[in-house]
Protein backbone atom coordinates (compact mmCIF):
# COMPACT_ATOMS: atom_id res chain seq x y z
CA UNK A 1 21.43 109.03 63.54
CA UNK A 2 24.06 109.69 60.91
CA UNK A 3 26.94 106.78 60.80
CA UNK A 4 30.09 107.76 60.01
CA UNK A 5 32.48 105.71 58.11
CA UNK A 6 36.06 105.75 58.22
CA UNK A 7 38.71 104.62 55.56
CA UNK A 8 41.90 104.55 58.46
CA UNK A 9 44.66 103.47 55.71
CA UNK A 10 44.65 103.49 51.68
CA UNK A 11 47.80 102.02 51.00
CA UNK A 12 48.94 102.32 46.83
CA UNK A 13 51.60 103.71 45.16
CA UNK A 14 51.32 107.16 44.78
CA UNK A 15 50.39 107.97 41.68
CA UNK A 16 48.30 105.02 40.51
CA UNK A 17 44.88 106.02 40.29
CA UNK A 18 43.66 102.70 39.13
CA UNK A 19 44.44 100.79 42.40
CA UNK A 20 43.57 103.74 44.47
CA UNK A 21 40.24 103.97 43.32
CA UNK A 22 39.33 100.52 42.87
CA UNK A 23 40.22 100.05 47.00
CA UNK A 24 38.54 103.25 47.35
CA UNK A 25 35.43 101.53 45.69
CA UNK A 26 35.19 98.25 47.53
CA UNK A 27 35.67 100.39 51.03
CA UNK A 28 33.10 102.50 50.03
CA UNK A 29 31.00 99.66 48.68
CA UNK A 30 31.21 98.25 51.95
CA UNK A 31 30.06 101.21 54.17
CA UNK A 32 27.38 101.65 51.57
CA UNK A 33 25.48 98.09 52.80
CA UNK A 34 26.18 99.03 56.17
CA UNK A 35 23.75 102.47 55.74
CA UNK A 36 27.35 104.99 56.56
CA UNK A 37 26.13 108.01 55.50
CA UNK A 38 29.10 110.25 55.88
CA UNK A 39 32.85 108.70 55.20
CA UNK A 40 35.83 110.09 56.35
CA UNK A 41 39.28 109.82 55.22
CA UNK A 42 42.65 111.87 57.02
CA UNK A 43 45.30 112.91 54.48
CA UNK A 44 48.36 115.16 54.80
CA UNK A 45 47.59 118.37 52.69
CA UNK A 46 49.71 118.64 49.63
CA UNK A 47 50.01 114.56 49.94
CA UNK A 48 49.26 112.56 46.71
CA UNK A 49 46.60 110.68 48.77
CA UNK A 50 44.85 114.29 49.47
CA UNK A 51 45.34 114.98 45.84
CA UNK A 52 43.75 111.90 45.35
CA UNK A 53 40.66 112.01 48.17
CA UNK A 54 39.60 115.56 46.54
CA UNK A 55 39.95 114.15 43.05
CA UNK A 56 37.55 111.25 44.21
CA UNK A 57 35.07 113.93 45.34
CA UNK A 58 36.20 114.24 49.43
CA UNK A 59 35.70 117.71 50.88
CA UNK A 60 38.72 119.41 52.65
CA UNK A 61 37.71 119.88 56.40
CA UNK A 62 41.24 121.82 57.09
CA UNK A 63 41.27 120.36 60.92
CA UNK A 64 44.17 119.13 62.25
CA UNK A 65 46.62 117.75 64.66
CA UNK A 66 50.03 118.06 66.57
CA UNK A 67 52.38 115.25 66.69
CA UNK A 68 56.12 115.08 67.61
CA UNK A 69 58.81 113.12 65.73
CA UNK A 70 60.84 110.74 67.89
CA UNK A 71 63.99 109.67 66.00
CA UNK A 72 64.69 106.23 66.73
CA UNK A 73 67.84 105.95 64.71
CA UNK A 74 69.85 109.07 65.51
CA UNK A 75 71.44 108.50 61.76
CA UNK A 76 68.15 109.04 60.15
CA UNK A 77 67.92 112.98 59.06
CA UNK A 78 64.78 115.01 59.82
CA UNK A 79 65.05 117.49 56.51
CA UNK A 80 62.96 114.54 54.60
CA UNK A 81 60.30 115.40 57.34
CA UNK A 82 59.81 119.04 56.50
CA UNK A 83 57.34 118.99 53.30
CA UNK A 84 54.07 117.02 53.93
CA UNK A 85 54.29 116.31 50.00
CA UNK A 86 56.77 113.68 50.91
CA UNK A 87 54.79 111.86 53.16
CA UNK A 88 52.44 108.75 53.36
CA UNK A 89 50.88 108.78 56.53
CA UNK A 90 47.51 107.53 57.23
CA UNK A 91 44.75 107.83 60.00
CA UNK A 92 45.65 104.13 61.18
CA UNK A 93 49.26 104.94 61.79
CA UNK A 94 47.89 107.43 64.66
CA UNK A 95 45.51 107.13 67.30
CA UNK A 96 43.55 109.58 66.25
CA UNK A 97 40.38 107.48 65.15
């Protein structure tokens, strides 16, 4: 039996390291007295939070997943959408897990 851990939502700034990896600590601290063995984490490639799970030693699995946009407020452009760089999305704002 392998448990599997996984860290839905790592909300920071992007960019600061300190607070990233501190939360990143105390979530893995956590699985670690529950006996997870493997932790996951889901990231937008080219994301700072990807930038920041391979940094912090998480292998790239390169899987993904479709989703369509649904404007809510037709005034709200879609260009912003195009580069994942510009993102912050995070497994818990999906049903994916």
């Amino acid at each position: 039996d392998y448990p599997v851990g996984y860290i839905a939502d790592l909300f920071c700034t992007p960019g600061d390291r300190d607070v990233s990896s501190r939360l990143l600590l105390a979530a893995l601290d956590d699985m670690w007295s529950r006996k997870v063995t493997t932790v996951r984490i889901a990231a937008s490639p080219g994301s700072w939070l990807h930038s920041f799970a391979c940094w912090a030693g998480f292998t790239p699995l390169h899987a993904g997943f479709n989703f369509d946009m649904v404007r809510l407020n037709p005034t709200l452009g879609v260009a912003e959408l195009r580069g994942s760089a510009a993102w912050y999305l995070c497994a818990g704002d999906f049903d994916i897990i």
